[in-house]
N, C-alpha and C. Protein backbone atom coordinates (compact mmCIF):
# COMPACT_ATOMS: atom_id res chain seq x y z
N UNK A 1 -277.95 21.76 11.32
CA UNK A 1 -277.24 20.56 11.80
C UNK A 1 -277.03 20.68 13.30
N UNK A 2 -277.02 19.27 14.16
CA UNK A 2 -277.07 19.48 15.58
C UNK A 2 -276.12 19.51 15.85
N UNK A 3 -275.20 20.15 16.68
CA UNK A 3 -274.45 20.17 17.08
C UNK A 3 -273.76 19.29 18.92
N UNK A 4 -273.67 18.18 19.31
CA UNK A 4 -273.24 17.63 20.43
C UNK A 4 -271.89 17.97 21.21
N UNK A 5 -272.34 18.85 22.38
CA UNK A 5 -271.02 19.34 23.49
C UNK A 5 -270.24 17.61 23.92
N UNK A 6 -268.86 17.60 23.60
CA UNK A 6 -268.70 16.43 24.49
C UNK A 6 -268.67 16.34 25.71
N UNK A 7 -268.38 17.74 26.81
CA UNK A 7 -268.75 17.83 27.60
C UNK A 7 -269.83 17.29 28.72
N UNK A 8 -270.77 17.72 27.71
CA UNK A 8 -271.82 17.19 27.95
C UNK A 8 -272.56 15.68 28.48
N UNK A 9 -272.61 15.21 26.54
CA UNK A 9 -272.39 13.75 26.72
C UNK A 9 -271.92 12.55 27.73
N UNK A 10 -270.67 13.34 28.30
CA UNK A 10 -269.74 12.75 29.48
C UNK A 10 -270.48 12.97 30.39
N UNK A 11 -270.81 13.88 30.71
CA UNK A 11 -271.27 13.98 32.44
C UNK A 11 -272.47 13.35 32.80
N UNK A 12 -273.17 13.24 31.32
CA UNK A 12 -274.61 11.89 31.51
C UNK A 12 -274.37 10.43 31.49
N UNK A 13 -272.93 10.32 31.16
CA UNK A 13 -273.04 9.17 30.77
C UNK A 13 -272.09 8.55 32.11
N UNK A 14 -271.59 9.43 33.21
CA UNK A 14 -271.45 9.31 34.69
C UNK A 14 -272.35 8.84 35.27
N UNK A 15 -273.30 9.98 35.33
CA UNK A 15 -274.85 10.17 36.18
C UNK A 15 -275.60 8.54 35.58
N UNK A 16 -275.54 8.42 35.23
CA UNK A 16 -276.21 7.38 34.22
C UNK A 16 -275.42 5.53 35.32
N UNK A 17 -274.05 5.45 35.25
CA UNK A 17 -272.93 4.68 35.77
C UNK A 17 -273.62 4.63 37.06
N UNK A 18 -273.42 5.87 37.59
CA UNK A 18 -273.46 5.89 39.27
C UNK A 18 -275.31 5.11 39.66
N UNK A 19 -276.13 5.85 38.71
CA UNK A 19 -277.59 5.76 39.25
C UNK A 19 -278.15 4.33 39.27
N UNK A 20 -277.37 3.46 38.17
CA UNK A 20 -277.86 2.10 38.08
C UNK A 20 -277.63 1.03 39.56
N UNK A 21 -276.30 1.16 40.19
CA UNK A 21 -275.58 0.87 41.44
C UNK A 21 -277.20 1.06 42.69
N UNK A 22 -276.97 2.53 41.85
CA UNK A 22 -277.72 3.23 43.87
C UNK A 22 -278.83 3.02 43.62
N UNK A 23 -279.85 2.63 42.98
CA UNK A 23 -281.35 1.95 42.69
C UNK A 23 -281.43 0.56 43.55
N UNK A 24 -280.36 -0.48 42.77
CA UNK A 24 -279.96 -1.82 42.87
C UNK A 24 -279.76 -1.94 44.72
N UNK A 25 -279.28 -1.09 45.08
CA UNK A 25 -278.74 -0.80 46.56
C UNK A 25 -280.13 -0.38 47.65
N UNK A 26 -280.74 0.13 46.67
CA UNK A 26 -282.12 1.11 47.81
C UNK A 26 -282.82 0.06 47.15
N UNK A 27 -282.76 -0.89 46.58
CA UNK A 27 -284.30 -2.16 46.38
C UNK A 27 -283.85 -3.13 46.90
N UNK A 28 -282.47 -3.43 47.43
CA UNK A 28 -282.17 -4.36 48.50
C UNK A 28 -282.21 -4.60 50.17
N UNK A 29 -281.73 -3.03 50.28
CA UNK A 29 -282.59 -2.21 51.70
C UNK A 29 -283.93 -2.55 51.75
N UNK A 30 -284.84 -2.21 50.90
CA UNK A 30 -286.00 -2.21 51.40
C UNK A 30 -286.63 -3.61 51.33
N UNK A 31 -285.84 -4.28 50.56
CA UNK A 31 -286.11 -5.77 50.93
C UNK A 31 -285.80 -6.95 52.20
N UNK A 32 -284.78 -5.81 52.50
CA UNK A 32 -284.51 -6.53 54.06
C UNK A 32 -285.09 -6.21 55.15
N UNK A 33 -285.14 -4.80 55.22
CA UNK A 33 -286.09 -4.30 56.06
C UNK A 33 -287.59 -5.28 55.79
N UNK A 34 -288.28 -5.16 55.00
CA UNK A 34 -289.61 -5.84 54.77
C UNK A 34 -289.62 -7.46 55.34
N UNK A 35 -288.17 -8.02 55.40
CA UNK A 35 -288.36 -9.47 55.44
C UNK A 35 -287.67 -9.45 57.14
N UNK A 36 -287.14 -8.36 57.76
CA UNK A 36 -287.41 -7.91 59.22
C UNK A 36 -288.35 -8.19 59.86
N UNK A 37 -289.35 -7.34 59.27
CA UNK A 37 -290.82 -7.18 59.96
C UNK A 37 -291.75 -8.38 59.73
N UNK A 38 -291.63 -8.69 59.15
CA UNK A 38 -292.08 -10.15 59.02
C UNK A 38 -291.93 -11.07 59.82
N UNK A 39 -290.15 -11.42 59.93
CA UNK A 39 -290.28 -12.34 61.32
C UNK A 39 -290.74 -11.53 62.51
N UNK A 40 -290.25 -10.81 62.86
CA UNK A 40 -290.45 -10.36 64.31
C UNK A 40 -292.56 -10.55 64.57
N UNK A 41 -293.32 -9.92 63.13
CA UNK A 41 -294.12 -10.27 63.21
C UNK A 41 -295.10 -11.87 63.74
N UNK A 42 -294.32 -12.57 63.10
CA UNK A 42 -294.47 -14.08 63.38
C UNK A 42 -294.13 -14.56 64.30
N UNK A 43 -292.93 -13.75 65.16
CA UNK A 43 -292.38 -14.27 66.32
C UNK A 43 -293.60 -14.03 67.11
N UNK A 44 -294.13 -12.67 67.34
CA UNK A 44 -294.90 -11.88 68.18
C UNK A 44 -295.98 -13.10 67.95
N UNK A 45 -296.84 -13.09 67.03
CA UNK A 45 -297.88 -14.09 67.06
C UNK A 45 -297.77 -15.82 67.69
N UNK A 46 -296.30 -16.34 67.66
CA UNK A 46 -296.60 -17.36 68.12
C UNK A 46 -296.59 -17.25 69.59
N UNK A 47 -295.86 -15.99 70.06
CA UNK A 47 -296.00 -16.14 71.83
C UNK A 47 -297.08 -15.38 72.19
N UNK A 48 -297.36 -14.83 71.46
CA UNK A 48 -299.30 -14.40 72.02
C UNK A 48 -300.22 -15.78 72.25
N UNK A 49 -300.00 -16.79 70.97
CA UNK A 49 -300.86 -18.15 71.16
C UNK A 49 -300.16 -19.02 72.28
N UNK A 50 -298.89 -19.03 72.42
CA UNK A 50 -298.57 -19.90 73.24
C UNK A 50 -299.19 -19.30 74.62
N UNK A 51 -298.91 -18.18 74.87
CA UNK A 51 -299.60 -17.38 76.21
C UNK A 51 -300.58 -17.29 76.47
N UNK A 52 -301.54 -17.34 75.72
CA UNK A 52 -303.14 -18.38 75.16
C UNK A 52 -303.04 -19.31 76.10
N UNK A 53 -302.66 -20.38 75.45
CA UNK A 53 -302.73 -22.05 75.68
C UNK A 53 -302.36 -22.11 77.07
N UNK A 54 -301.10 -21.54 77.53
CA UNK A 54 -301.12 -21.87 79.24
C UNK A 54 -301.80 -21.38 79.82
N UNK A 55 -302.33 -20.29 79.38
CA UNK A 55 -303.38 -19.51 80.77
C UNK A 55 -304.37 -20.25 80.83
N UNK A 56 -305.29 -21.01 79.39
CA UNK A 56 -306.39 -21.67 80.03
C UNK A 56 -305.91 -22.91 80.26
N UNK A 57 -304.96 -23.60 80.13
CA UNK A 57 -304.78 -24.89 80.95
C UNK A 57 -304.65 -24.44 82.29
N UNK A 58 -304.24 -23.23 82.68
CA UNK A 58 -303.87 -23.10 84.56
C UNK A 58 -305.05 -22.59 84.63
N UNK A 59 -306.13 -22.33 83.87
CA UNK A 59 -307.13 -22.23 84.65
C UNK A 59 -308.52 -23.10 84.32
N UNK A 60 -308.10 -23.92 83.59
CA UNK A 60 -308.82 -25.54 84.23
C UNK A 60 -309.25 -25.80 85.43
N UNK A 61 -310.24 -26.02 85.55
CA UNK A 61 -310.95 -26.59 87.26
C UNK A 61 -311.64 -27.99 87.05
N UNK A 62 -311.02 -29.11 87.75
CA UNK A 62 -311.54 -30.06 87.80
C UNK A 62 -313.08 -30.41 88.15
N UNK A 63 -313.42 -31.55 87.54
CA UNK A 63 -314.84 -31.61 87.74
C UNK A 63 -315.69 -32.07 89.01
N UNK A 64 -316.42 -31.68 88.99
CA UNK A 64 -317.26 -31.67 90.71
C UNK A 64 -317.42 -33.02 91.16
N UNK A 65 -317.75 -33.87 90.35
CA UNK A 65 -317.83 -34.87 90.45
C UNK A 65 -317.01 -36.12 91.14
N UNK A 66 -316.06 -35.48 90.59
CA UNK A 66 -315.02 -36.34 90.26
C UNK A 66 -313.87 -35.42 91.50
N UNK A 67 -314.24 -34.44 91.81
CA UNK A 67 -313.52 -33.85 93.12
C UNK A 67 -314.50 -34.89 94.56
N UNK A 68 -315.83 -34.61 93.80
CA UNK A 68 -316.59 -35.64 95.16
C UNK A 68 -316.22 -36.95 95.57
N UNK A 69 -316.06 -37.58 94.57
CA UNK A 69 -315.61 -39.11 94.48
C UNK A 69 -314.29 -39.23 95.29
N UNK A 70 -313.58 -38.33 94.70
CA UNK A 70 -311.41 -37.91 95.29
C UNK A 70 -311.76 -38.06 96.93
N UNK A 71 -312.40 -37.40 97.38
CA UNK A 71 -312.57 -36.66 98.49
C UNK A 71 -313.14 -37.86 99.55
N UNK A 72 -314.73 -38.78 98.88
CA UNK A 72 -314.85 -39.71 99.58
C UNK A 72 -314.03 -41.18 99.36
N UNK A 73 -313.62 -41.32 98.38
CA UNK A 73 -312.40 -42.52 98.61
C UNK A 73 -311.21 -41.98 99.49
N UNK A 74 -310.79 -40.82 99.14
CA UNK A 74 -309.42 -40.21 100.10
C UNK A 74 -309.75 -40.66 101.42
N UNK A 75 -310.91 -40.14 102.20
CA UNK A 75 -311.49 -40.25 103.89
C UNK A 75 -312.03 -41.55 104.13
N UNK A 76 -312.63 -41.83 103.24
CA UNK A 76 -312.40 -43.44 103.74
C UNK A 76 -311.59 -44.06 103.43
N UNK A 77 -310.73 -43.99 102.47
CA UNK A 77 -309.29 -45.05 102.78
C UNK A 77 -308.65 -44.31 104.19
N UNK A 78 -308.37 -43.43 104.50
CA UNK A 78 -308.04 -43.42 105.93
C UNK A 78 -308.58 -43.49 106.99
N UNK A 79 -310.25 -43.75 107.33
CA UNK A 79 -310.71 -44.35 107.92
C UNK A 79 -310.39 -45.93 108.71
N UNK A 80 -310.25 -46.26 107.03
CA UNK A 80 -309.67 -48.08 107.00
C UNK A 80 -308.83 -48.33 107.56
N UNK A 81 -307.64 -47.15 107.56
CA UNK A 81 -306.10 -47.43 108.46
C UNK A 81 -306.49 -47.21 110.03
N UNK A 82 -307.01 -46.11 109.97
CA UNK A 82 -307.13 -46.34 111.46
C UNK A 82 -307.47 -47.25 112.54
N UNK A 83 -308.88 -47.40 111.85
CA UNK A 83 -309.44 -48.53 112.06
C UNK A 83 -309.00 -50.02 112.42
N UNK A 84 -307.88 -50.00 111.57
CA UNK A 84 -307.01 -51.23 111.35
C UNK A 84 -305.88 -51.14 112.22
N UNK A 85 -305.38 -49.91 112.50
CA UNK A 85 -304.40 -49.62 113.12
C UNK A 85 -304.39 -50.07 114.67
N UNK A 86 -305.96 -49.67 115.34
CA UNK A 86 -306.51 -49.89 116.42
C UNK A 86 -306.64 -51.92 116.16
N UNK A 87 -306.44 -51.90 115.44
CA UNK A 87 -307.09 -54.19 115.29
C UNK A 87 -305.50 -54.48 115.75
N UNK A 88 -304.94 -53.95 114.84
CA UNK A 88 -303.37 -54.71 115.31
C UNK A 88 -302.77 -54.47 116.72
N UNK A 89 -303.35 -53.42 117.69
CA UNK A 89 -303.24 -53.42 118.49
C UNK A 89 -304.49 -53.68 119.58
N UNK A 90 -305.31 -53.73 119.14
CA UNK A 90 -306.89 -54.72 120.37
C UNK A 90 -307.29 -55.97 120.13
N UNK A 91 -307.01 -56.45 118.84
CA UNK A 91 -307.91 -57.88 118.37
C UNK A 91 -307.17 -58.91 119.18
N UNK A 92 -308.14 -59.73 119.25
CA UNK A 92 -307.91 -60.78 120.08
C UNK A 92 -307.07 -61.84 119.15
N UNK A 93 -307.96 -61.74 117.55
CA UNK A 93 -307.64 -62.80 116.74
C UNK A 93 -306.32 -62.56 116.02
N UNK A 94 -305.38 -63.56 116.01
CA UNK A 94 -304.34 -63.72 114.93
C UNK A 94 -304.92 -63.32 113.48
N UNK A 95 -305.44 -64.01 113.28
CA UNK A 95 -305.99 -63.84 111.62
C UNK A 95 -307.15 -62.07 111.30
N UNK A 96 -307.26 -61.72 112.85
CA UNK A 96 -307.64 -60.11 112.30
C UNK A 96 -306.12 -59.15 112.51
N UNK A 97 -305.60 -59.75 113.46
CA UNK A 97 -304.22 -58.62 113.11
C UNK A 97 -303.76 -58.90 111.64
N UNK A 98 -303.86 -60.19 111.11
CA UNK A 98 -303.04 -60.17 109.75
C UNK A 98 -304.12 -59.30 108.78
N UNK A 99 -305.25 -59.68 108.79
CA UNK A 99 -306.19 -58.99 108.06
C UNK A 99 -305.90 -57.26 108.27
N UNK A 100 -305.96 -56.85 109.42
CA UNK A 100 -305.54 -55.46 109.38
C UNK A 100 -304.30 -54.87 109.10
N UNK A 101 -303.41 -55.30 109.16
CA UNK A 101 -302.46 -55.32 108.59
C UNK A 101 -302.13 -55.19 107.00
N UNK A 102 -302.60 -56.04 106.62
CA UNK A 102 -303.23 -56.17 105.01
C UNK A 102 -303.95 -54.64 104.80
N UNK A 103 -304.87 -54.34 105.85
CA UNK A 103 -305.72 -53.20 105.20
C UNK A 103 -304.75 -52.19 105.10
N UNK A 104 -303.74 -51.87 106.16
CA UNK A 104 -303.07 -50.47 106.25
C UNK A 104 -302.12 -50.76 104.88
N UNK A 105 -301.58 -51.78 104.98
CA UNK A 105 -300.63 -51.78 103.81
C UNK A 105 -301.49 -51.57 101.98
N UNK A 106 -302.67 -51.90 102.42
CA UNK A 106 -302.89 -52.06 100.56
C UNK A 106 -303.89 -50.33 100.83
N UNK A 107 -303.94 -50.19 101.54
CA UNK A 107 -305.24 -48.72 101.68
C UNK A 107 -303.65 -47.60 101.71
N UNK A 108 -302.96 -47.48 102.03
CA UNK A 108 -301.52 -46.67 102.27
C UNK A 108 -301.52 -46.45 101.12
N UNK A 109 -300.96 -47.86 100.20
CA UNK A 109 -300.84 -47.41 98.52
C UNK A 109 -301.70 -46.64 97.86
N UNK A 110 -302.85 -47.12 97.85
CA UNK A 110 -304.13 -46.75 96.89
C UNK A 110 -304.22 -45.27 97.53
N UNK A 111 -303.72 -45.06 98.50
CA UNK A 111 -304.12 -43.48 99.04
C UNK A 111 -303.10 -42.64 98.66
N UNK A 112 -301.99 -43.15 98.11
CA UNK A 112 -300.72 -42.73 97.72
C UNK A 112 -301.01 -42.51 96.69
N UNK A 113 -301.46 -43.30 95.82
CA UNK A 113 -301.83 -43.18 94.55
C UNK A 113 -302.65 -42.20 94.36
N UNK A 114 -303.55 -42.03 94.81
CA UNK A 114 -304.74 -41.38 94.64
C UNK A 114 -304.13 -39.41 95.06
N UNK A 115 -303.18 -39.22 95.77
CA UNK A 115 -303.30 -38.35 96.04
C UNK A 115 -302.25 -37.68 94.96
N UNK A 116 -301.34 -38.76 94.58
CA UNK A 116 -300.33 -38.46 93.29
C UNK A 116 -301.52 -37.90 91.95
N UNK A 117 -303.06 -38.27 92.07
CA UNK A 117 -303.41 -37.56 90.60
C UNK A 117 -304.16 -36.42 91.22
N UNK A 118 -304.51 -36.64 92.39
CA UNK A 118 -305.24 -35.25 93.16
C UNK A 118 -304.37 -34.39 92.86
N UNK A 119 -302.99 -34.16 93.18
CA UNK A 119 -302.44 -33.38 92.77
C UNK A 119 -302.15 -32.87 91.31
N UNK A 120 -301.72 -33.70 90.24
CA UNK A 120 -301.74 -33.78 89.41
C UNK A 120 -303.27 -32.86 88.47
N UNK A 121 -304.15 -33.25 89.09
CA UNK A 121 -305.46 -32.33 88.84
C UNK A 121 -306.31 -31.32 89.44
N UNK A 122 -305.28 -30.41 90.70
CA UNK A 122 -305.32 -29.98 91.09
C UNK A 122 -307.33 -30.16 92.10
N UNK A 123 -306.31 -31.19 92.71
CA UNK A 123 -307.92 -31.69 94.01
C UNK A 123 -307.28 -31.46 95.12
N UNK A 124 -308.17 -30.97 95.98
CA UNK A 124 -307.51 -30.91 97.16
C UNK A 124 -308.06 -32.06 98.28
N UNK A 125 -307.35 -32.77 98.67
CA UNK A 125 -307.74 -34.22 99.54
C UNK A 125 -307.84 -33.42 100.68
N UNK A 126 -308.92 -34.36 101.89
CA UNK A 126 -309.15 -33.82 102.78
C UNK A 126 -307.62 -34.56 103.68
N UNK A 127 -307.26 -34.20 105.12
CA UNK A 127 -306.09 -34.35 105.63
C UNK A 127 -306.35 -35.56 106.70
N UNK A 128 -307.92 -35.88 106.52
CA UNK A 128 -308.33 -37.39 107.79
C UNK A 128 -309.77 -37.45 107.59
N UNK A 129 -310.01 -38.36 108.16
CA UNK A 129 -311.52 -39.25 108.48
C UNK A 129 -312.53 -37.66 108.44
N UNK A 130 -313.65 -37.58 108.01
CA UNK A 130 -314.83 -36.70 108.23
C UNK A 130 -315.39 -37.40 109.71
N UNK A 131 -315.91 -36.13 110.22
CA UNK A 131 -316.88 -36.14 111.94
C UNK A 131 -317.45 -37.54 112.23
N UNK A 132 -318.16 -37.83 111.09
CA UNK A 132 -319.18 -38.83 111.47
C UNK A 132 -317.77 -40.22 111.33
N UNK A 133 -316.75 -40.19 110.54
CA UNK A 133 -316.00 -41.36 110.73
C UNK A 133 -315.21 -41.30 112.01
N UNK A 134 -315.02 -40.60 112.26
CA UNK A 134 -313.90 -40.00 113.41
C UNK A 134 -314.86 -40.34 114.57
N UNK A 135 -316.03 -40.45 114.67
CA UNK A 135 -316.52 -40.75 115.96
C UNK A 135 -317.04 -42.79 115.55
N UNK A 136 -316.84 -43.23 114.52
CA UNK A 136 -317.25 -44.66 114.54
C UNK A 136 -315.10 -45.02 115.10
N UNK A 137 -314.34 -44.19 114.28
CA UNK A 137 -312.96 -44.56 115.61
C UNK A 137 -313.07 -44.57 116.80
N UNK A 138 -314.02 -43.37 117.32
CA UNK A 138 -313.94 -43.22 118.48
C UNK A 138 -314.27 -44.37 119.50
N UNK A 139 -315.27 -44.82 119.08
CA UNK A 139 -316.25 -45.87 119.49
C UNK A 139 -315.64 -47.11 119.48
N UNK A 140 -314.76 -47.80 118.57
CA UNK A 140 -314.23 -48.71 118.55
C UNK A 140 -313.19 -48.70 119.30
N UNK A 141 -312.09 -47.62 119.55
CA UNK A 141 -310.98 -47.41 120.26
C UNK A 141 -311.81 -47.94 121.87
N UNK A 142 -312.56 -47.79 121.83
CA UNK A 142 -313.31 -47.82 123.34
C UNK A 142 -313.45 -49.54 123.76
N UNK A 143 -313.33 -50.39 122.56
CA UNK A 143 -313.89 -51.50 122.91
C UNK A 143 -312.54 -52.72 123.39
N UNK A 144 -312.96 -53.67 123.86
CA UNK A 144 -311.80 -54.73 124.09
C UNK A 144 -312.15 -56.06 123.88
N UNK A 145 -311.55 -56.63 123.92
CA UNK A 145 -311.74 -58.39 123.44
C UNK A 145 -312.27 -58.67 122.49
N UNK A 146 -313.46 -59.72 122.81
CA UNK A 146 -314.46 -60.14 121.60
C UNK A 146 -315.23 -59.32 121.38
N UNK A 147 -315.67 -58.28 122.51
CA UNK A 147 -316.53 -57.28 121.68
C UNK A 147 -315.40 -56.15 120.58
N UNK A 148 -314.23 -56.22 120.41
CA UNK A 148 -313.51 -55.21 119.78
C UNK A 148 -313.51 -56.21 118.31
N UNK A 149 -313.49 -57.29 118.71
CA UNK A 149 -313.31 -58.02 117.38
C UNK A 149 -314.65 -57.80 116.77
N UNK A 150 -315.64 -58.32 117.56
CA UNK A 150 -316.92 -58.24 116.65
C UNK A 150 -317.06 -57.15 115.92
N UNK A 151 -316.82 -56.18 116.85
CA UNK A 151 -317.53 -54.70 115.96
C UNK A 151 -315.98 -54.32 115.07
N UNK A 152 -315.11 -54.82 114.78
CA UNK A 152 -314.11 -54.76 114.05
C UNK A 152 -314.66 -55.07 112.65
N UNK A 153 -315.00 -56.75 112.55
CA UNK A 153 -315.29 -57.66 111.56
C UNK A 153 -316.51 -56.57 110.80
N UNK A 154 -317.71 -56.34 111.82
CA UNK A 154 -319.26 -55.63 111.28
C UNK A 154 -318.35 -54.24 110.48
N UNK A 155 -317.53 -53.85 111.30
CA UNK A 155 -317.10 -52.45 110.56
C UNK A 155 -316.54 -52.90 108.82
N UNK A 156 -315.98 -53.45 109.09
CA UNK A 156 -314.99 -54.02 107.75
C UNK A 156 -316.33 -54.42 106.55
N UNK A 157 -316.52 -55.00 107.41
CA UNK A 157 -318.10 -55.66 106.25
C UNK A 157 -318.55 -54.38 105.86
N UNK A 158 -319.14 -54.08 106.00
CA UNK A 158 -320.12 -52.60 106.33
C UNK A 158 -319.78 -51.73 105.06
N UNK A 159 -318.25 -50.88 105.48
CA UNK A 159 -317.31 -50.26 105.10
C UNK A 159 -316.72 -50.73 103.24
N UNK A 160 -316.72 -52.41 103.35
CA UNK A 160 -316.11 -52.71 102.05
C UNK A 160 -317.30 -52.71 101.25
N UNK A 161 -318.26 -53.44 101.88
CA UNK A 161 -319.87 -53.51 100.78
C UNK A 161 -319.78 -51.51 100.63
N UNK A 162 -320.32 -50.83 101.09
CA UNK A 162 -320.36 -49.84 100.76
C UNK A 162 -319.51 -49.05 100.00
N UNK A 163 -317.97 -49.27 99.90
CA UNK A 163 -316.68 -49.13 99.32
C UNK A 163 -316.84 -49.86 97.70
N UNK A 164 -317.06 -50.99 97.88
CA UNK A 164 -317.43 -51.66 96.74
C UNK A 164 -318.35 -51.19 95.81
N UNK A 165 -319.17 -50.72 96.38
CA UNK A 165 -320.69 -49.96 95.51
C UNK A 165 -320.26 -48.54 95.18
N UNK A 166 -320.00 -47.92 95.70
CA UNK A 166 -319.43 -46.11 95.04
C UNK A 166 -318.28 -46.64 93.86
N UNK A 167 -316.98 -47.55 94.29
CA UNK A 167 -316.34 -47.41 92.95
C UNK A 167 -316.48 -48.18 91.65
N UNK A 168 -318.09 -49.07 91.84
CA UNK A 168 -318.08 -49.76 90.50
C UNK A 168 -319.31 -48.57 89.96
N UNK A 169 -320.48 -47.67 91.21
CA UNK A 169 -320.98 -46.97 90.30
C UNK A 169 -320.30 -45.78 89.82
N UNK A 170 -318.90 -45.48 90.57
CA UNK A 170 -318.13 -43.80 89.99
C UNK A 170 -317.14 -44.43 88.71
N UNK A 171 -317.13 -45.67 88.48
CA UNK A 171 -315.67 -46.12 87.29
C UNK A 171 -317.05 -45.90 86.17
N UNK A 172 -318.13 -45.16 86.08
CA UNK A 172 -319.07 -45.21 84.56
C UNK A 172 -318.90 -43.61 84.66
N UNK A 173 -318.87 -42.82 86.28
CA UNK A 173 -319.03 -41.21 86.01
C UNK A 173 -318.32 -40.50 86.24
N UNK A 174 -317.02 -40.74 86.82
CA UNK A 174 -316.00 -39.91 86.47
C UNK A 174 -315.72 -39.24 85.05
N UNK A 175 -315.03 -38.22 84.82
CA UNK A 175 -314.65 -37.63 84.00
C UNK A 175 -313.29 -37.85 83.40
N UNK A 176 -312.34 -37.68 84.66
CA UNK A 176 -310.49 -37.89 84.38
C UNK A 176 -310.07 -39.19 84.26
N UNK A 177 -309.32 -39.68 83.45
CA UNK A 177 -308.88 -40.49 82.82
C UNK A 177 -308.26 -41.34 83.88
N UNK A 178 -307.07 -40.69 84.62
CA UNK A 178 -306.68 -41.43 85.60
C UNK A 178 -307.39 -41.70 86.69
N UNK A 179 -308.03 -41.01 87.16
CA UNK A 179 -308.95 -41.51 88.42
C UNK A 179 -310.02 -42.82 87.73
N UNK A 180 -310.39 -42.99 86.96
CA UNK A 180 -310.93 -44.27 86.09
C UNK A 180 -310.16 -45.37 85.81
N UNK A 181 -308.75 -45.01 85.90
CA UNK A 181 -307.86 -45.81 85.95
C UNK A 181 -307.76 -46.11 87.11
N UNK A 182 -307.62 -45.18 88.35
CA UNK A 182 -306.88 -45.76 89.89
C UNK A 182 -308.22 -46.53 90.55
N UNK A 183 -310.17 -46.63 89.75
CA UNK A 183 -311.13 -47.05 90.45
C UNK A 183 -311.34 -48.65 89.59
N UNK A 184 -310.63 -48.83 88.33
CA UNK A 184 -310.23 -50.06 87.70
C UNK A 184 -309.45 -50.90 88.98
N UNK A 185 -308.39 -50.44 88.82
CA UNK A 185 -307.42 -50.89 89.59
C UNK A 185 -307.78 -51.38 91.06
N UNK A 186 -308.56 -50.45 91.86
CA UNK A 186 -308.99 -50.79 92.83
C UNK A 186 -309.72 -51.84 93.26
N UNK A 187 -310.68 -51.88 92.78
CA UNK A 187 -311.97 -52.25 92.71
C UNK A 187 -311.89 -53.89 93.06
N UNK A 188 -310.46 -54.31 91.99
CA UNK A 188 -310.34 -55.73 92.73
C UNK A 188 -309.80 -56.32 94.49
N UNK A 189 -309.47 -54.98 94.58
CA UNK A 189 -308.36 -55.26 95.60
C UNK A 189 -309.50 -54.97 97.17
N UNK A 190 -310.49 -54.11 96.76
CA UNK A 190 -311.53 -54.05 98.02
C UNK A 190 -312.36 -55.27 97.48
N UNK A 191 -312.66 -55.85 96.51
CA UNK A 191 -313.37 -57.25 96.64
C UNK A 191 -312.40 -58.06 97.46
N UNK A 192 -311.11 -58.19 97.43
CA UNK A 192 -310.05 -59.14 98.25
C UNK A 192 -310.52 -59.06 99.35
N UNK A 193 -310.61 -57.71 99.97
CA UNK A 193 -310.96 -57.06 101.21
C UNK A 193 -312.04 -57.78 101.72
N UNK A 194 -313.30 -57.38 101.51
CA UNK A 194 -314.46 -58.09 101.40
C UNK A 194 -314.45 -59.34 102.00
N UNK A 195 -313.90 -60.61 100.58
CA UNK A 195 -313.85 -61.98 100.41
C UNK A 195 -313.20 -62.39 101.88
N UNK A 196 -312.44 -61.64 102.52
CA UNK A 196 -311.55 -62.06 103.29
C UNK A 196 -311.78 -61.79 104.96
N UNK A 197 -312.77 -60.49 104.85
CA UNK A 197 -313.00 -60.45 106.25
C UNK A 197 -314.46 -61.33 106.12
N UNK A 198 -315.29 -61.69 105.26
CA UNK A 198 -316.59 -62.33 105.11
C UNK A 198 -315.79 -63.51 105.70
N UNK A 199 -314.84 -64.20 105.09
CA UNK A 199 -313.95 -65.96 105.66
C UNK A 199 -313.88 -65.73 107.26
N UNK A 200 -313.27 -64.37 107.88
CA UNK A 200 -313.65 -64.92 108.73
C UNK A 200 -314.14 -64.55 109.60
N UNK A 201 -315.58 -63.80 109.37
CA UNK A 201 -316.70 -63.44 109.85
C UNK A 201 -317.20 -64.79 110.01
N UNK A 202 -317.13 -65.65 109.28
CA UNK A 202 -318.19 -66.93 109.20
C UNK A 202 -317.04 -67.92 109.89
N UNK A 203 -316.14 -67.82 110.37
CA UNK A 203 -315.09 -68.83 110.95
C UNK A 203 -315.80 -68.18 112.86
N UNK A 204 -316.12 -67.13 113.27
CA UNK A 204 -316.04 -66.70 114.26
C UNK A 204 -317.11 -67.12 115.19
């Protein structure tokens, strides 16, 4: 027959009390720990992608094209002011000071504009007229009376027909959205140009 110490019995049936607790306790630890590493994991991955995404947007380079186009509308819209700048102070005619006048004010904006997306797309505008424009200023600054008017009117003509033709063929090949937008926009406002020194080219 078996014989059972109560002794015994008791001290397992402690060990037994205590061990169920401290299991329950070490599978909750290791469940927190595990759900630790996890976020921090996920954290880490989304600022690796985000640190991704800005580096190649800052290192985007605008298109050649469309830097060429920036560059020759930029220098010749300030061509136009000058140009104009010199009418309001040499022309003989009332109706070319108003006409030049007109030019500095609507060529100011559009150059304003234009340099608000240059920046924006990181272009760098040139700061005035290129050599070869800077010496058709030169030339005109030189003139007086009716000969300042004439070669005023020929410049304007000249200048808008040719102005006219780059931004109806660059509004099909540009690339950037807004510069297709600012050669929309334009486009009517150098036909005004045009229409207006042609009136009175043919009045003269």
């Amino acid at each position: 027959m078996l014989t059972i110490n109560k002794h015994t019995l008791t001290m397992k049936k402690l060990k037994l009390i205590f061990a169920v607790p401290l299991a329950a306790l070490m599978m909750q630890a290791c469940h927190n720990n595990s759900g630790t590493t996890t976020t921090t994991d996920s954290t880490t991955t989304v600022k690796e992608d985000v640190s991704k995404t800005d580096t190649s947007k800052t290192m985007a380079a605008p298109d050649t094209g469309d830097v060429k186009f920036a560059t020759a509308a930029a220098s010749g819209g300030m061509t136009e002011i000058a140009l104009s700048k010199l009418a309001v102070q040499q022309a003989t005619s009332s109706k070319l000071k108003d006409f030049a006048n007109m030019m500095i004010t609507d060529h100011s904006n559009a150059g304003d504009q234009l340099a608000a997306i240059a920046k924006a797309k990181n272009i760098t505008l040139p700061t005035g007229p290129n050599a070869d424009q800077q010496n058709v200023i030169n030339d005109l600054a030189k003139k007086t009376g009716s000969d300042f008017d004439k070669a005023y009117v020929k410049q304007m003509v000249t200048d808008h027909k040719s102005t006219l033709d780059m931004f109806q063929h660059e509004q099909t090949m540009v690339k950037d959205t807004a510069l297709r937008s600012f050669i929309s926009n334009t486009i009517p406002v150098v036909q005004k140009h045009l229409d207006a020194i042609k009136a009175i080219k043919s009045g003269m």
